[in-house]
Protein backbone atom coordinates (compact mmCIF):
# COMPACT_ATOMS: atom_id res chain seq x y z
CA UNK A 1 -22.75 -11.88 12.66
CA UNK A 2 -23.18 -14.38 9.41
CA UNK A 3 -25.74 -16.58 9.22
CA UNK A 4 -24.17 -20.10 8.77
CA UNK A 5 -27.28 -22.03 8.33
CA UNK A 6 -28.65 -20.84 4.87
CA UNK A 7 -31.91 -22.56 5.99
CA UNK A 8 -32.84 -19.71 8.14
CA UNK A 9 -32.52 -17.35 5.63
CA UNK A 10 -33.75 -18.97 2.72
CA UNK A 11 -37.12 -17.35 2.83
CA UNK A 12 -36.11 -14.14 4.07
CA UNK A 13 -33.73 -12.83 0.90
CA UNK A 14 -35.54 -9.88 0.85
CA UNK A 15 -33.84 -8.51 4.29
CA UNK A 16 -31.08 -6.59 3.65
CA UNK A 17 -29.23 -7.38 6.95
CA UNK A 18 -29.68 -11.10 6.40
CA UNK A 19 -28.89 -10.92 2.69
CA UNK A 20 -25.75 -9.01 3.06
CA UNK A 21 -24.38 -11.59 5.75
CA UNK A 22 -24.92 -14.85 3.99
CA UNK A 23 -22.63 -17.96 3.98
CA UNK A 24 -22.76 -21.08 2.62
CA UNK A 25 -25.67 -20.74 0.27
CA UNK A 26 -24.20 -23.07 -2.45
CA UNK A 27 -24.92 -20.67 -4.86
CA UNK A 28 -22.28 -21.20 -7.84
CA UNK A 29 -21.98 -24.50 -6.61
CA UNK A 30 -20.80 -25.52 -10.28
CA UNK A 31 -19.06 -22.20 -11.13
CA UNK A 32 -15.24 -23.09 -12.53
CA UNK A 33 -12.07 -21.01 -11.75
CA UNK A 34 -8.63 -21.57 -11.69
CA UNK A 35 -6.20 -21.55 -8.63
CA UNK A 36 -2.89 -20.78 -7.64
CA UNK A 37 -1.85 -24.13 -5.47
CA UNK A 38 -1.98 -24.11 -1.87
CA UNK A 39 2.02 -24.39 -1.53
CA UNK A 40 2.04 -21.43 -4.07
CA UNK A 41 -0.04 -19.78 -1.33
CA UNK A 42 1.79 -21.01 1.67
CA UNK A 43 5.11 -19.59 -0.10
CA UNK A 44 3.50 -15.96 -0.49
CA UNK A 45 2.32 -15.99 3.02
CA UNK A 46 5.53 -17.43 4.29
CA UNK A 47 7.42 -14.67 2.52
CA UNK A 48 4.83 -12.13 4.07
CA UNK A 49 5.67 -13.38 7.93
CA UNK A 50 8.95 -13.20 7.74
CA UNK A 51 8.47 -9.69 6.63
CA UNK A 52 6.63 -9.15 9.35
CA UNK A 53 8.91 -10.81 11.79
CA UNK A 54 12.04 -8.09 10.26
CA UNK A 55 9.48 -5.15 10.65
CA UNK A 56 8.24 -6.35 14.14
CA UNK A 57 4.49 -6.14 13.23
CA UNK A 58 1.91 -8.48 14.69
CA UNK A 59 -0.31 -8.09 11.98
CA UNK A 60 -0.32 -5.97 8.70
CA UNK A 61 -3.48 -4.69 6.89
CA UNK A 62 -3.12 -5.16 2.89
CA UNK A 63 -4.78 -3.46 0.36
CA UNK A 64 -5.35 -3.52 -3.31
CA UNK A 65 -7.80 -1.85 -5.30
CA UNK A 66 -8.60 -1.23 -9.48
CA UNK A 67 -6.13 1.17 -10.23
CA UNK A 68 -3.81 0.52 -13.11
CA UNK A 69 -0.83 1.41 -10.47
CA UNK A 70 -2.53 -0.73 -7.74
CA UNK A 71 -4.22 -3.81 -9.73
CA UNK A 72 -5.21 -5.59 -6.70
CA UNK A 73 -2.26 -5.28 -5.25
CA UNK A 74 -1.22 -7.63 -1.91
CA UNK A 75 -4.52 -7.89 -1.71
CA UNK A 76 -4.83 -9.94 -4.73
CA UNK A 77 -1.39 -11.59 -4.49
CA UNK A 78 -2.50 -13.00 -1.05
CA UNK A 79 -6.17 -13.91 -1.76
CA UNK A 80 -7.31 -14.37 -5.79
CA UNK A 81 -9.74 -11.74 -5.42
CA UNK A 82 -9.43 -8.59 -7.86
CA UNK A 83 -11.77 -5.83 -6.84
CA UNK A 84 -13.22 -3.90 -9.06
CA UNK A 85 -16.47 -2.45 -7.20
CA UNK A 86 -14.18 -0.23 -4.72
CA UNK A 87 -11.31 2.16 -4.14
CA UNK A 88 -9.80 -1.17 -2.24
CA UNK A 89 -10.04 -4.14 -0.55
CA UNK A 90 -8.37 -5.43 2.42
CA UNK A 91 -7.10 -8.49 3.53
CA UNK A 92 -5.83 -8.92 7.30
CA UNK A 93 -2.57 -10.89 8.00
CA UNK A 94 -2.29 -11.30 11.27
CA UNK A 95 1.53 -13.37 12.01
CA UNK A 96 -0.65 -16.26 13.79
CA UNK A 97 -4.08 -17.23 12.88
CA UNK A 98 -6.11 -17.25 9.81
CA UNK A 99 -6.46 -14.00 7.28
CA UNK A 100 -9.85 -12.00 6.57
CA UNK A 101 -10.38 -10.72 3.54
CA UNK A 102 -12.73 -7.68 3.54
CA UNK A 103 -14.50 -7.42 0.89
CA UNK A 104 -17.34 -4.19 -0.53
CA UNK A 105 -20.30 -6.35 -1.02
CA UNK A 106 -22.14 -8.86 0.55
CA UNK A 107 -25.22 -11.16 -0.39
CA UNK A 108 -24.41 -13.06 -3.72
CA UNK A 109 -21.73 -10.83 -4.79
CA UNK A 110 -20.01 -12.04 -1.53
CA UNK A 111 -20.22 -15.54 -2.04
CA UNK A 112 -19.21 -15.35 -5.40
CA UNK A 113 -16.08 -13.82 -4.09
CA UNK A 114 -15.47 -16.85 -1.98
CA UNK A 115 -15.02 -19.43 -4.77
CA UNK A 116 -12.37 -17.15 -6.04
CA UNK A 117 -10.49 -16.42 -2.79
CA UNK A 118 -8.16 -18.84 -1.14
CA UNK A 119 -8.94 -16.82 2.18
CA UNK A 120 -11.86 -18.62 3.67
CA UNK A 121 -12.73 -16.11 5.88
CA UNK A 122 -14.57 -13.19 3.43
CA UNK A 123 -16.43 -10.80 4.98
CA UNK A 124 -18.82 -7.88 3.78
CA UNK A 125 -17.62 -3.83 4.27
CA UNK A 126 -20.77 -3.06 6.42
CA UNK A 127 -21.58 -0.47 3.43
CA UNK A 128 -17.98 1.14 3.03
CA UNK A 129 -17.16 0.55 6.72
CA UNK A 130 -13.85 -1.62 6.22
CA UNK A 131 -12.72 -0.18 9.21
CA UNK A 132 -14.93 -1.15 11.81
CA UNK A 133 -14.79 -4.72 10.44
CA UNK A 134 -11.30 -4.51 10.70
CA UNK A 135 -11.42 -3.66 14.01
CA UNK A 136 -13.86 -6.52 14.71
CA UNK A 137 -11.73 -9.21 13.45
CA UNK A 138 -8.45 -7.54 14.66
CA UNK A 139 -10.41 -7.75 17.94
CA UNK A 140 -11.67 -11.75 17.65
CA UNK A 141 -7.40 -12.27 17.19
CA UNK A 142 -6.46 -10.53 20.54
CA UNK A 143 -4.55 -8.05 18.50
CA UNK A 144 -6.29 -4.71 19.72
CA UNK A 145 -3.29 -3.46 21.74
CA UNK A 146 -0.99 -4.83 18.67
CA UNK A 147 1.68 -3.36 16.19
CA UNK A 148 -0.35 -3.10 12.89
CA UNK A 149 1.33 -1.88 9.37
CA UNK A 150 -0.25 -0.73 6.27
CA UNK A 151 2.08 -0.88 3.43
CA UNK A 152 0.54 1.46 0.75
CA UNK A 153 -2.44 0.07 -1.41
CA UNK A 154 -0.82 2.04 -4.41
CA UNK A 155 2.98 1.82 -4.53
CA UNK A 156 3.48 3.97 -7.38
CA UNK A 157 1.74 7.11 -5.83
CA UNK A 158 1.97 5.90 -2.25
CA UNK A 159 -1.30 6.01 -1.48
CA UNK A 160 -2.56 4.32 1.23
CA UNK A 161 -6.85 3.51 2.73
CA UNK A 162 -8.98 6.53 2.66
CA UNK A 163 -8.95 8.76 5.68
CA UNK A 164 -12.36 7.17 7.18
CA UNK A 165 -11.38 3.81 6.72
CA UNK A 166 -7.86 4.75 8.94
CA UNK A 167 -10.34 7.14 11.13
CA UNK A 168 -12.46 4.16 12.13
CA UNK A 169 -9.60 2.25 12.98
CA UNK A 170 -7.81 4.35 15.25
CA UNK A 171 -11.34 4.89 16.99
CA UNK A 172 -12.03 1.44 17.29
CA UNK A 173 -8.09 0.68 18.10
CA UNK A 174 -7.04 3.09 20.98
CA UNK A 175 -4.41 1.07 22.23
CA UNK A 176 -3.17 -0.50 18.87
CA UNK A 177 -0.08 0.89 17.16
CA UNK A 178 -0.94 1.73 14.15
CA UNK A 179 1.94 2.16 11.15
CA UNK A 180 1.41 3.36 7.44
CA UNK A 181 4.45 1.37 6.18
CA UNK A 182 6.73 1.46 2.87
CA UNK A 183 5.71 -1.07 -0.24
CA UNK A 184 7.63 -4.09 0.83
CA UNK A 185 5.65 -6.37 -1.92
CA UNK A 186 7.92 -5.15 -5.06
CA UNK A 187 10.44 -7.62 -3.13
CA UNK A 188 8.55 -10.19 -3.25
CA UNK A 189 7.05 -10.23 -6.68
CA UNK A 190 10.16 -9.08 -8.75
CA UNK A 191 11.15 -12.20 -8.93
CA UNK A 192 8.27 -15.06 -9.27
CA UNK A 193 7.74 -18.75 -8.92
CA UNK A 194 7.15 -21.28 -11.79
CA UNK A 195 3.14 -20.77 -11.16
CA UNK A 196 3.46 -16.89 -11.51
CA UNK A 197 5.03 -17.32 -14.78
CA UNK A 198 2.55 -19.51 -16.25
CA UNK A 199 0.60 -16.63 -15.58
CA UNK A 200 2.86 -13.74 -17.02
CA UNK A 201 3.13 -16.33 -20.41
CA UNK A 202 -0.77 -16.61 -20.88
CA UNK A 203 -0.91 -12.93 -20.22
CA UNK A 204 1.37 -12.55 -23.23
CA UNK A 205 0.04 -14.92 -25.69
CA UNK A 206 -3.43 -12.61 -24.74
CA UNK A 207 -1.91 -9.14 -25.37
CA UNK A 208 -0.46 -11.45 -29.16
CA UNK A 209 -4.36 -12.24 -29.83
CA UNK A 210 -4.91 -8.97 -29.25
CA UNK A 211 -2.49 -7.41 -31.03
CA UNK A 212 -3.40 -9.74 -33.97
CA UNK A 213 -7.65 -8.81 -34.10
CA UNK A 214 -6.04 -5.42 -34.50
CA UNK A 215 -4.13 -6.37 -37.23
CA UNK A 216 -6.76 -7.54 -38.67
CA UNK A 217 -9.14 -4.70 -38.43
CA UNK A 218 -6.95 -1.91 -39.57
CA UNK A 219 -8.19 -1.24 -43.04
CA UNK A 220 -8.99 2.19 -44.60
CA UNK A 221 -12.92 3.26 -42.97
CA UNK A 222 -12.06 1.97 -39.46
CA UNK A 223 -12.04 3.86 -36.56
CA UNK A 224 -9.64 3.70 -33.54
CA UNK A 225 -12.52 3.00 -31.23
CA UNK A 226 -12.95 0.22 -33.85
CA UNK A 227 -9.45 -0.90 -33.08
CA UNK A 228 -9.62 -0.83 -29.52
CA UNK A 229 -12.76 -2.88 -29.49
CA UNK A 230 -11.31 -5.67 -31.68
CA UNK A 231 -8.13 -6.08 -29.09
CA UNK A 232 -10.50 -5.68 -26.08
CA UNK A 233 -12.73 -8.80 -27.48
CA UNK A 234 -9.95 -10.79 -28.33
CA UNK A 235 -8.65 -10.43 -24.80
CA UNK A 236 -11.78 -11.02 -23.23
CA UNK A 237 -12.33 -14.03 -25.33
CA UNK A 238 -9.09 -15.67 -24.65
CA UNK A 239 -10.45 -14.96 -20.92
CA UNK A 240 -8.09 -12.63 -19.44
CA UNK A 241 -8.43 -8.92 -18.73
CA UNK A 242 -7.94 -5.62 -20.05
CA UNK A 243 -5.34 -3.87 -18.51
CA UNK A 244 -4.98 -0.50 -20.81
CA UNK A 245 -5.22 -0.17 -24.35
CA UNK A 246 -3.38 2.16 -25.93
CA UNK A 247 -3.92 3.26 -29.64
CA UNK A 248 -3.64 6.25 -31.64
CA UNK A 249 -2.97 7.27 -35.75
CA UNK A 250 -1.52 9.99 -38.36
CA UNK A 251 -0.67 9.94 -41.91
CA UNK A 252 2.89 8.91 -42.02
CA UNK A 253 2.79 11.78 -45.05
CA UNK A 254 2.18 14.43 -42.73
CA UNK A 255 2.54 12.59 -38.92
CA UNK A 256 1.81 14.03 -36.06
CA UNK A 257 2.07 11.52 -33.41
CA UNK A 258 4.97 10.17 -31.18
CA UNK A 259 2.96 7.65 -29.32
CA UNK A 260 -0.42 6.09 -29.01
CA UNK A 261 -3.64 7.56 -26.77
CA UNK A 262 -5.31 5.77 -23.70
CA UNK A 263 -8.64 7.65 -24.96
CA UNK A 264 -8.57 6.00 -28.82
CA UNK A 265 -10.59 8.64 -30.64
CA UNK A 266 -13.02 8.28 -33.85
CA UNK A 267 -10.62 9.26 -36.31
CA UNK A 268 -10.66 7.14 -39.29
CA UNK A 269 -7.93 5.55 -40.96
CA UNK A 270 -6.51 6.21 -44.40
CA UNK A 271 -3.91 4.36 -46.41
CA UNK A 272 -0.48 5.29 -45.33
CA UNK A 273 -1.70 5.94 -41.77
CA UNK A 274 0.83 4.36 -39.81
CA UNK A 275 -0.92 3.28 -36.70
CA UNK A 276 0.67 3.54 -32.75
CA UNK A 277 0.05 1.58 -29.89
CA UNK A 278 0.66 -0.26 -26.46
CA UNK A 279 -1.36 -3.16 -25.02
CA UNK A 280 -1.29 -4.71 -22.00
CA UNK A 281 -3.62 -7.87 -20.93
CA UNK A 282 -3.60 -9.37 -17.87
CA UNK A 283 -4.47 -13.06 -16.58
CA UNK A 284 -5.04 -13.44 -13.10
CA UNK A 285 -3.57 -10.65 -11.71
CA UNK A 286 -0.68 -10.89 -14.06
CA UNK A 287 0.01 -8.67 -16.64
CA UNK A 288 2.17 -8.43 -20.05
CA UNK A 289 2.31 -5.56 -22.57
CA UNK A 290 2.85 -5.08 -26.21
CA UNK A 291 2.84 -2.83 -29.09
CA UNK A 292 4.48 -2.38 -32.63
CA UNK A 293 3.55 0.42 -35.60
CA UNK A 294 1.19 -0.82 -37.70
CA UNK A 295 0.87 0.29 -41.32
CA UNK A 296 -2.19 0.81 -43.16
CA UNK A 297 -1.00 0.32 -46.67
CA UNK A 298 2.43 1.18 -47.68
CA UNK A 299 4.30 4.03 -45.67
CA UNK A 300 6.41 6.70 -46.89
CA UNK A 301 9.50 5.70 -47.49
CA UNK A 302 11.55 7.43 -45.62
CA UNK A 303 9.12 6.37 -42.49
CA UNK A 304 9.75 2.57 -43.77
CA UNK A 305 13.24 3.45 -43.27
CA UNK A 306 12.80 4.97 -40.12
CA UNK A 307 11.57 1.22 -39.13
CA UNK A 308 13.83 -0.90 -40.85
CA UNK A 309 17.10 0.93 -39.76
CA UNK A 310 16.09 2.62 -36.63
CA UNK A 311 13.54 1.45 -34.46
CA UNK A 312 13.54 -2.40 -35.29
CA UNK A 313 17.85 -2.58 -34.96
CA UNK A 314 17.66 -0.57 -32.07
CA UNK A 315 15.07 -2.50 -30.28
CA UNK A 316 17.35 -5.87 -30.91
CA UNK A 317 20.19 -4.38 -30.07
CA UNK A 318 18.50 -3.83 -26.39
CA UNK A 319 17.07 -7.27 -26.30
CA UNK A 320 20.50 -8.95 -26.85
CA UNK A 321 21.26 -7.35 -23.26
CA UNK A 322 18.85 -9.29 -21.42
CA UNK A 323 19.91 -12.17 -19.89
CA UNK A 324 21.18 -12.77 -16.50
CA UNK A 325 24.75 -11.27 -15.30
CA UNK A 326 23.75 -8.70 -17.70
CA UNK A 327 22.87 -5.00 -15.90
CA UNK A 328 20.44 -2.62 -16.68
CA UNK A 329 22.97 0.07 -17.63
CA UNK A 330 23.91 -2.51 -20.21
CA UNK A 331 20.31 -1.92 -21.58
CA UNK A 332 20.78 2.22 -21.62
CA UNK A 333 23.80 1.61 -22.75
CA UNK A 334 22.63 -0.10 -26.06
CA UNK A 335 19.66 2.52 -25.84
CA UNK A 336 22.00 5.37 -27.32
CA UNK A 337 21.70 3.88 -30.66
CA UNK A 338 18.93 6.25 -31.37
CA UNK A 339 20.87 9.65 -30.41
CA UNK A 340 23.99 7.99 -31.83
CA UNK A 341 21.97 7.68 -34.92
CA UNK A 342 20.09 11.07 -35.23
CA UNK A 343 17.31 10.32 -33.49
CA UNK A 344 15.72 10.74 -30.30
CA UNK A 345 13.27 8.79 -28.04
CA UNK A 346 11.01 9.50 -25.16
CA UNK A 347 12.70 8.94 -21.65
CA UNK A 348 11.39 5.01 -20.78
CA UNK A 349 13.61 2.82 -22.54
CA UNK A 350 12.49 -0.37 -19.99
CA UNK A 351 10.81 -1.09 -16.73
CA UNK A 352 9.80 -4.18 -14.76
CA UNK A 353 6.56 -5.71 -13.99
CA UNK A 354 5.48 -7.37 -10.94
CA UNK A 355 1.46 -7.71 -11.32
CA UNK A 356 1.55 -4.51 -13.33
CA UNK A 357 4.05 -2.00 -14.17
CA UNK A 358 7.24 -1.58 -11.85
CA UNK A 359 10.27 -1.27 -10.99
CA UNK A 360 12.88 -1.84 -12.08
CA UNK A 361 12.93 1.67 -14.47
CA UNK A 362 15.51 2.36 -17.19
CA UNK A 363 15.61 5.90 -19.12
CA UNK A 364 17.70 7.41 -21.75
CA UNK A 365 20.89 8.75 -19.56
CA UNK A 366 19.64 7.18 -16.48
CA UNK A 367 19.80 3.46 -15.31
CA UNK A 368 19.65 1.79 -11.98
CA UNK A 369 23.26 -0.32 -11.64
CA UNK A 370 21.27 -3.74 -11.02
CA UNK A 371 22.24 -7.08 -12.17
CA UNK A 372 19.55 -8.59 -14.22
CA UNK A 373 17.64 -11.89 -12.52
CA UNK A 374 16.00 -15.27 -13.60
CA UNK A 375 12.90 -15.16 -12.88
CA UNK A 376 12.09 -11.11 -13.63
CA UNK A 377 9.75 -9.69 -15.92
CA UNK A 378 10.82 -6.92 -18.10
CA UNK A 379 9.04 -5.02 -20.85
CA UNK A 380 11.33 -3.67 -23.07
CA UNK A 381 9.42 -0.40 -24.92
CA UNK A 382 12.32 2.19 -26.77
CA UNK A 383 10.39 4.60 -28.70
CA UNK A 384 12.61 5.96 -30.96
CA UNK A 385 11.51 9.62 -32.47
CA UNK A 386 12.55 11.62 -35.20
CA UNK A 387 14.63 14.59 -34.86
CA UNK A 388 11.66 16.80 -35.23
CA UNK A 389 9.71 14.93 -33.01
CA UNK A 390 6.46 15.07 -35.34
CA UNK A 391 6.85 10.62 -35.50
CA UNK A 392 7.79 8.22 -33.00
CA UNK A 393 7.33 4.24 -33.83
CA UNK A 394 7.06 2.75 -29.97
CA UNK A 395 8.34 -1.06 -30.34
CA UNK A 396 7.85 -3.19 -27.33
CA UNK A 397 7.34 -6.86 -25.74
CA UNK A 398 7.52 -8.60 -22.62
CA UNK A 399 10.57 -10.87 -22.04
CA UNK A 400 10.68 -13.22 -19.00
CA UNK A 401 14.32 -13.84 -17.91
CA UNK A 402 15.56 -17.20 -17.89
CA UNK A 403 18.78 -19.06 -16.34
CA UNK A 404 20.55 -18.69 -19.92
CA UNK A 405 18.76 -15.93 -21.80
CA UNK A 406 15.42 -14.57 -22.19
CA UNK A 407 11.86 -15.57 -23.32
CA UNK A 408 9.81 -13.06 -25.28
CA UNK A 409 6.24 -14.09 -24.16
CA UNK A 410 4.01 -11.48 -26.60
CA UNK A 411 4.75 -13.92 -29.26
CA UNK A 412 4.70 -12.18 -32.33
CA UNK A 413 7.10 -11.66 -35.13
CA UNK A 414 8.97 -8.29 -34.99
CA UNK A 415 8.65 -7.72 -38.93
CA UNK A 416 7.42 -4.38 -40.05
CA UNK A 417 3.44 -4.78 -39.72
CA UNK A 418 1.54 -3.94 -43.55
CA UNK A 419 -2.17 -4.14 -42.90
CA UNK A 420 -5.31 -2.97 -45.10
């Protein structure tokens, strides 16, 4: 069990059982965070029970963990805490009493993780066993005969706790119901409060100081890697986190390239390099995403008129289509520009984001028939490609829909980008 009185342990740091159980230790006692407010809270756990109360569940098990796809997930929407040390965390909602949050560490790590989580009740993995702690305080509720969901801890890949986690669970649970559940958080976040967009905005104005450092690296004699690290401090800086960065380069005299590289390699850049990428920064759990071409020196010409007259008019022409009452075939509608204009593009034309990338997804030829909401977060990201698909110029930015129009929050001006 914890020990509550730090007293008795004070002297005894050195014992692993003791030091992986301790509460209250005022350690960080002057650390500073920030904090969603407790009626932002109460709305996200309100939203979660009556979830519940549809599904018939008595309690759900949430998880989140550091993949791009995950980025902490429920877990994080319902607690503050991003892990990072694990495959996931897990928070336990059961429809009356308090949550638990489950976390992989204990002894200073853990109460660190306290100041940040707006669950109270944090608790340390036993080593990797989530599941018998689970059980445990599943057990202290008077739940161990309940009806228990897990929605999946990734949504995009539908992947749910590892196989020993569930094992211990059933073990420990013989006469729970058990249910590995659908995603039902997309519903929830696709749409977000006042508090969530603060978030998404900072997020943006991050991935724009980001976007600018590499601006202002890109010179002839710089590497990629070189580029990467100038976004990555600038994001770090402005105290957010990195979410992906995505950069690659070629000669826009003899290119090679139709979009930018997670793995940014040591290549160097040369004048009339012509320089691809996507960046994404997130704040809190939120995330936005950006990228434009950016030109070392002055491009070809007929690659400057690939931008002026293809990829910049074509990415306007999709932007004028969000705003509410508008639908998303609107936006693949305005999307065959680029074939109508000789041109192709790769498949994602838009998607949504609700901490990270998701749906909503619109492709060339292919377009959910969805009405387009206040309140969502879109990233709009054509990437228009030549006809012999040697160059592609990827042109996107984050636009939070408002009750009349749209906000672009990576606030940076569209003109064609001349660095070096």
């Amino acid at each position: 069990m914890p020990i509550s009185n730090f007293e008795d342990a004070r002297g005894s740091l050195d014992n692993k059982a003791s030091f992986a159980n301790l509460v209250d230790t005022q350690w960080h006692h002057d650390a500073v965070y920030e904090s969603f407010s407790d009626g932002e809270y109460r709305r996200r756990y309100q939203a979660v029970y009556d979830k519940m109360d549809a599904l018939g569940f008595d309690a759900l098990i949430v998880g989140g963990g550091p993949s791009h796809w995950s980025s902490g997930g429920g877990m994080l929407w319902l607690t503050g805490h991003f892990e990072w040390h694990g495959m996931a965390c897990y928070v336990l909602v059961p429809r009356h009493g308090d949550p638990v949050l489950v976390y992989s560490m204990g002894g200073s790590h853990l109460e660190s993780v306290r100041l940040v989580s707006w669950v109270k009740d944090v608790r340390p993995s036993g080593n990797g066993r989530f599941g018998k702690v689970l059980v445990e305080a599943i057990e202290e509720r008077g739940l161990e005969a309940g009806r228990i969901g897990h929605p999946p801890i990734d949504p995009r890949h539908m992947d749910y706790m590892p196989v020993n986690q569930h094992r211990d669970l059933e073990e420990g649970l013989p006469r729970a119901e058990l249910v590995l559940i659908e995603d039902l958080f997309h519903e929830l976040l696709v749409v977000k409060s006042g508090e969530e967009l603060d978030c998404v905005r900072r997020a943006g104005q991050l991935c724009s100081d980001a976007f600018d450092a590499m601006v202002g690296r890109a010179r002839p004699g710089v590497t990629e890697e070189q580029l990467r690290s100038a976004a990555a401090n600038a994001i770090l800086e402005g105290g957010g986190e990195v979410d992906f960065l995505i950069i690659a380069s070629t000669s826009t005299f003899d290119p090679h390239l139709i979009f930018g590289s997670p793995r940014p390699s040591r290549r160097v850049l040369q004048r009339g390099d012509v320089i691809l990428n996507e960046l994404a920064a997130g704040y809190r759990g939120y995330t936005a995403q950006i990228g434009m071409p950016i030109f070392v020196g002055e491009p070809k010409a007929s690659v400057r008129k690939f931008f002026e007259q293809i990829a910049l008019p074509g990415f306007l022409k999709m932007a004028q289509e969000l705003k509410p009452g508008k639908r998303l075939t609107d936006v693949e509608r305005a999307g065959r520009f680029f074939r109508d204009n000789g041109y192709q593009s790769r498949p994602i034309h838009l998607h949504g984001i609700d901490l990270v990338t998701g749906p909503p997804h619109v492709f060339a030829g292919d377009a959910p028939d969805e009405e387009i909401r206040p309140g969502q977060v879109l990233m709009l990201e054509p990437n228009p490609i030549r006809a012999d698909g040697n160059l592609g110029l990827f042109f996107g930015h984050t636009f939070i829909i408002t009750e009349d129009g749209n906000e672009m929050v990576t606030k940076f001006s569209t003109d064609m980008v001349v660095a070096g």
